[in-house]
C-alpha atoms as a PDB file:
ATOM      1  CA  UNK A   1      15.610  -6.219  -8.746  1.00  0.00           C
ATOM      2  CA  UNK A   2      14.538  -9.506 -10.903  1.00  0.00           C
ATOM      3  CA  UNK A   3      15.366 -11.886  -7.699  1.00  0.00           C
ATOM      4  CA  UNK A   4      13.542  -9.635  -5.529  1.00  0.00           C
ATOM      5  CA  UNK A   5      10.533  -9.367  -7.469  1.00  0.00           C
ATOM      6  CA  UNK A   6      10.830 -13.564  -9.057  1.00  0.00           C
ATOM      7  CA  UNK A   7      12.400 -14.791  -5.677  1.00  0.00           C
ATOM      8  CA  UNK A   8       9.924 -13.252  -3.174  1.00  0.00           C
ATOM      9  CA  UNK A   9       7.396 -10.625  -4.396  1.00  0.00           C
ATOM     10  CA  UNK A  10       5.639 -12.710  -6.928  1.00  0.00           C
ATOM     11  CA  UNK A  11       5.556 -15.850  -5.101  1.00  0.00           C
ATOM     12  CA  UNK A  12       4.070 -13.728  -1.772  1.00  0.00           C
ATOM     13  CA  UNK A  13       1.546 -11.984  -3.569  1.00  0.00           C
ATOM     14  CA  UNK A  14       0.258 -15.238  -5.877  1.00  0.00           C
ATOM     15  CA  UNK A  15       0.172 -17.307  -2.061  1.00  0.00           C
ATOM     16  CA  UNK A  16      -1.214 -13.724  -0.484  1.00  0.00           C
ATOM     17  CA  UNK A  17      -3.975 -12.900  -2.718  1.00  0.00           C
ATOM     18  CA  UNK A  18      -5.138 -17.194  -2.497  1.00  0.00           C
ATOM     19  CA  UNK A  19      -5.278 -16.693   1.278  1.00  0.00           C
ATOM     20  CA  UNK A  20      -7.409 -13.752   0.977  1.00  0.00           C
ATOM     21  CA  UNK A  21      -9.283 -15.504  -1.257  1.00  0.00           C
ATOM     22  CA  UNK A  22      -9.989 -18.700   0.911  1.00  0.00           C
ATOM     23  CA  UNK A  23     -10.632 -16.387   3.945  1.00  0.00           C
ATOM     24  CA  UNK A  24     -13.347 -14.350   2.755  1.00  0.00           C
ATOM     25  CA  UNK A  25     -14.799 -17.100  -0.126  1.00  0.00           C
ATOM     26  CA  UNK A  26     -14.240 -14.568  -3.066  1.00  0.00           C
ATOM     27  CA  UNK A  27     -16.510 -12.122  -1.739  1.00  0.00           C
ATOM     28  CA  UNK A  28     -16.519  -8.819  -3.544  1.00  0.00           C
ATOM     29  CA  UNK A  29     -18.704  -6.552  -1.842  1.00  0.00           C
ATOM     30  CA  UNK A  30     -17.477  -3.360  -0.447  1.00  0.00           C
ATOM     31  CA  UNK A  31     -17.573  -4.438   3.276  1.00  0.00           C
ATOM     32  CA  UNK A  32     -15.298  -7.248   2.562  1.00  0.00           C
ATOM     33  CA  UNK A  33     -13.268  -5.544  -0.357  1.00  0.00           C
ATOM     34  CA  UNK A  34     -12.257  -2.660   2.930  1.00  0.00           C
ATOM     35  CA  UNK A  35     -11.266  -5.893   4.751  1.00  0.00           C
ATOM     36  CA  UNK A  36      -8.860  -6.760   2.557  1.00  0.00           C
ATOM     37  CA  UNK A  37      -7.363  -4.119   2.117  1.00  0.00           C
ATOM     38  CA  UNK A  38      -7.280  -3.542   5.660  1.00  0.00           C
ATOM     39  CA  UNK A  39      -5.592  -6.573   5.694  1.00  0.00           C
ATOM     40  CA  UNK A  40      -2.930  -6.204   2.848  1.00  0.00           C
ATOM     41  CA  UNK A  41      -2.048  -2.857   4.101  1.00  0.00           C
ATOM     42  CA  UNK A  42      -1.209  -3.593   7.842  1.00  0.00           C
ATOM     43  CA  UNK A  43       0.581  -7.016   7.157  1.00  0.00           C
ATOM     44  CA  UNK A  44       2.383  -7.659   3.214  1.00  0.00           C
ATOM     45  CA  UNK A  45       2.875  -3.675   2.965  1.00  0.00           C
ATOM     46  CA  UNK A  46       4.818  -3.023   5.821  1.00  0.00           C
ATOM     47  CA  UNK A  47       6.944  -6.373   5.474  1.00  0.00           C
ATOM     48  CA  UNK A  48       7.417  -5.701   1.445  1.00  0.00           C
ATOM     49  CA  UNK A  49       8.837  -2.074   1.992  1.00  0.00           C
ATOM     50  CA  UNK A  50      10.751  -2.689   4.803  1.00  0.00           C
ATOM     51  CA  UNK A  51      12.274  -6.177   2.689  1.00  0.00           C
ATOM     52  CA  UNK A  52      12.713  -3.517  -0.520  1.00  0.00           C
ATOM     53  CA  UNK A  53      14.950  -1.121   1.263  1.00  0.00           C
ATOM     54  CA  UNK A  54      16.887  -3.541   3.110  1.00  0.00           C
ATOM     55  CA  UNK A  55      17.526  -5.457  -0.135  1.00  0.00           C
ATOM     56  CA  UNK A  56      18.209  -2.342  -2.280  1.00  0.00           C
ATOM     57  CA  UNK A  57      20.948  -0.903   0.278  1.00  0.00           C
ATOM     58  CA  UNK A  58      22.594  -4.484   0.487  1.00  0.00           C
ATOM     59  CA  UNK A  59      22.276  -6.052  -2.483  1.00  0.00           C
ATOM     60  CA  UNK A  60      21.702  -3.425  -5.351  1.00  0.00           C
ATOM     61  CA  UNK A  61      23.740  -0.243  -3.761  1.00  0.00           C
ATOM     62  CA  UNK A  62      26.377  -3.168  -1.631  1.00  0.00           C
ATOM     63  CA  UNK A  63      26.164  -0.910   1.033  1.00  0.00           C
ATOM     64  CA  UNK A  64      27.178  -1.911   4.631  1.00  0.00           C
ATOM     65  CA  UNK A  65      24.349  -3.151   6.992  1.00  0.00           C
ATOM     66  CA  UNK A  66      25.254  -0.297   9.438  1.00  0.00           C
ATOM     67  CA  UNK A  67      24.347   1.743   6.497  1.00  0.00           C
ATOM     68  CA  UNK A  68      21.060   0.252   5.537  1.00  0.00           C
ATOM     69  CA  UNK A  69      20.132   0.215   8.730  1.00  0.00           C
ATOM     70  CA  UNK A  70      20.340   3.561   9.199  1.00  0.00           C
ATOM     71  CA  UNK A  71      18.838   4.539   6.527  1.00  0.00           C
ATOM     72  CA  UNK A  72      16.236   2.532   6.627  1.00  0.00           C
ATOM     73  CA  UNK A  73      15.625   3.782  10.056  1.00  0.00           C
ATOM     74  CA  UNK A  74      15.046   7.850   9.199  1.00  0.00           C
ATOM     75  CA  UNK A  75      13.534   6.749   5.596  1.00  0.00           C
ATOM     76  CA  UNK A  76      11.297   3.736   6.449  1.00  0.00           C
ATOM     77  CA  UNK A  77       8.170   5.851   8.221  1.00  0.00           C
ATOM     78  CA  UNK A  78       7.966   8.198   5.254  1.00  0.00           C
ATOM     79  CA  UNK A  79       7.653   5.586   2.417  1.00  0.00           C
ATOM     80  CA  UNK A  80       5.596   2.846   4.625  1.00  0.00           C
ATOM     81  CA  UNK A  81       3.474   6.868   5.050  1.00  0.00           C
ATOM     82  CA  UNK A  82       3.661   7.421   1.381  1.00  0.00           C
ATOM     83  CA  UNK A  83       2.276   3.623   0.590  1.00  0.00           C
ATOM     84  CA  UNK A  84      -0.760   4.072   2.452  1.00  0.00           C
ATOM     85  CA  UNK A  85      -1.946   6.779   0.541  1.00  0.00           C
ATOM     86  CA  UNK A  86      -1.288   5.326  -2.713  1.00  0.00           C
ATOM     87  CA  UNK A  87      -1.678   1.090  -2.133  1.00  0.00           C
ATOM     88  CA  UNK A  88      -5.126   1.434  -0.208  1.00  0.00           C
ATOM     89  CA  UNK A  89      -6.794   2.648  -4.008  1.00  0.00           C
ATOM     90  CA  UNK A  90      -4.691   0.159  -6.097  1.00  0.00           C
ATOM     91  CA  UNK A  91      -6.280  -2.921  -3.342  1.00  0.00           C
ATOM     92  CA  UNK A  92      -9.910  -1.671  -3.508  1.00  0.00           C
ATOM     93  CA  UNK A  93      -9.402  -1.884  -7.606  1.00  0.00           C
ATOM     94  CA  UNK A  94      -7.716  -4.770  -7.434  1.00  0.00           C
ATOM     95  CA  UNK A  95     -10.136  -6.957  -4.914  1.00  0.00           C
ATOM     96  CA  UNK A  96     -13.269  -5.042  -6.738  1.00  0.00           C
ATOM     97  CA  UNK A  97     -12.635  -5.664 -10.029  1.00  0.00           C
ATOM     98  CA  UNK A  98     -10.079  -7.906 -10.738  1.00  0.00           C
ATOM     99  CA  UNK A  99     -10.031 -11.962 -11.380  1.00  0.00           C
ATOM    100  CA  UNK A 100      -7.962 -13.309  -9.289  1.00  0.00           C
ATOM    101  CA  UNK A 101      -5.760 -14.375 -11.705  1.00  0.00           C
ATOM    102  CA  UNK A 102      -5.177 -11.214 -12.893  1.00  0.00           C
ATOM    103  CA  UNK A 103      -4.431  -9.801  -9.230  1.00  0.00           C
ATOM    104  CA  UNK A 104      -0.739 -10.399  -9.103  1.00  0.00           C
ATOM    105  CA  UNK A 105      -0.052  -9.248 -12.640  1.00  0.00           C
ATOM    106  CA  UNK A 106      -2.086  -5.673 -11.884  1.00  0.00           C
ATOM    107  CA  UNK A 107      -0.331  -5.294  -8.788  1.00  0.00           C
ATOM    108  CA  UNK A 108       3.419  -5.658 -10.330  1.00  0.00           C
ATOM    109  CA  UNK A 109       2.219  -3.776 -13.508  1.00  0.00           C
ATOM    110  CA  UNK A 110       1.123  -0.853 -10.418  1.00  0.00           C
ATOM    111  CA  UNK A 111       4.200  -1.923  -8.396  1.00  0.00           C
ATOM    112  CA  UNK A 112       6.778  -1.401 -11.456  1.00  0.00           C
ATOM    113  CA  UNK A 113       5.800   2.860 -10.686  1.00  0.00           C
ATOM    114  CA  UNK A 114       5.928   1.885  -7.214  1.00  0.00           C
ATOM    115  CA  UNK A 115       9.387   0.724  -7.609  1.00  0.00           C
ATOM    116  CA  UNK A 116      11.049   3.541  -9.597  1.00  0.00           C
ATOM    117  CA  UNK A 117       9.346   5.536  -6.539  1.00  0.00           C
ATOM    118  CA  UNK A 118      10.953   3.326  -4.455  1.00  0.00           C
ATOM    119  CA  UNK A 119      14.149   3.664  -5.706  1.00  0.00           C
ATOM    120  CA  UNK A 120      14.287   7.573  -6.265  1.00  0.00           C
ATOM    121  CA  UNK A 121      13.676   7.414  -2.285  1.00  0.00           C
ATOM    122  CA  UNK A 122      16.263   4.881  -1.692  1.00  0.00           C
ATOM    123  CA  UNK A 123      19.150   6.885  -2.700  1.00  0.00           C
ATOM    124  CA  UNK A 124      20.626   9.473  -1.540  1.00  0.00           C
ATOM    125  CA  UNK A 125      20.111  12.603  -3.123  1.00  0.00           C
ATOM    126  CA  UNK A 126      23.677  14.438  -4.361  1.00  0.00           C
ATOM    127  CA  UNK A 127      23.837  17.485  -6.289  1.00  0.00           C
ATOM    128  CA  UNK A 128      25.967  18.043  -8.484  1.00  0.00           C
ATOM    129  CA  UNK A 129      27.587  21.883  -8.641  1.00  0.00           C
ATOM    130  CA  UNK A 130      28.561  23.138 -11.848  1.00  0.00           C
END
């Protein structure tokens, strides 16, 4: 989960939350703070859960792409559903209150839940029978 998170995540969201910045010239009222969001939640959230569960079947679970496709398939609408309910409160705190050099570190403190959430979705649920 470290290359994930130090290969990709971290580097996207530090370059993201820059880009935001530049567009709307660290505004912080409430009409652009929506925007943002708006923003983060129809383009990086999307394309970071879909990149999560394709890299958690392959590279953490080494399951076959057949698999992971599959799975991502019948799982992907329900977690990209479950994210916007829960990421849309964590941007508006984050692009509200938040230096922007504190941005990244709130959102992987925020993402570390996301992730065992994540994860707990990600696999397949067995039960074991006494």
């Amino acid at each position: 989960m470290q290359i994930l998170g130090a290969g990709y995540l971290g580097p996207f969201g530090h370059y993201f939350h820059i880009a935001l910045e530049k567009i709307f010239k660290g505004k912080k009222d409430s009409k652009t703070v929506a925007k943002k969001v708006l923003i983060e939640q129809l383009t990086s959230s999307p394309l970071n859960n879909l990149i999560f569960m394709i890299y958690f079947g392959l590279v953490i679970e080494g399951q076959p792409w057949a698999n992971v496709k599959a799975r991502v398939r019948k799982g992907y609408p329900s977690v990209q559903y479950a994210s916007w309910m829960f990421w849309p409160v964590v941007g508006v705190i984050n692009y509200k209150f938040m230096p922007l050099h504190f941005r990244v570190v709130f959102h992987s403190l925020v993402a570390f839940c996301w992730g065992i959430f994540l994860n707990l979705r990600a696999r397949p649920v067995a039960l074991i029978k006494p």
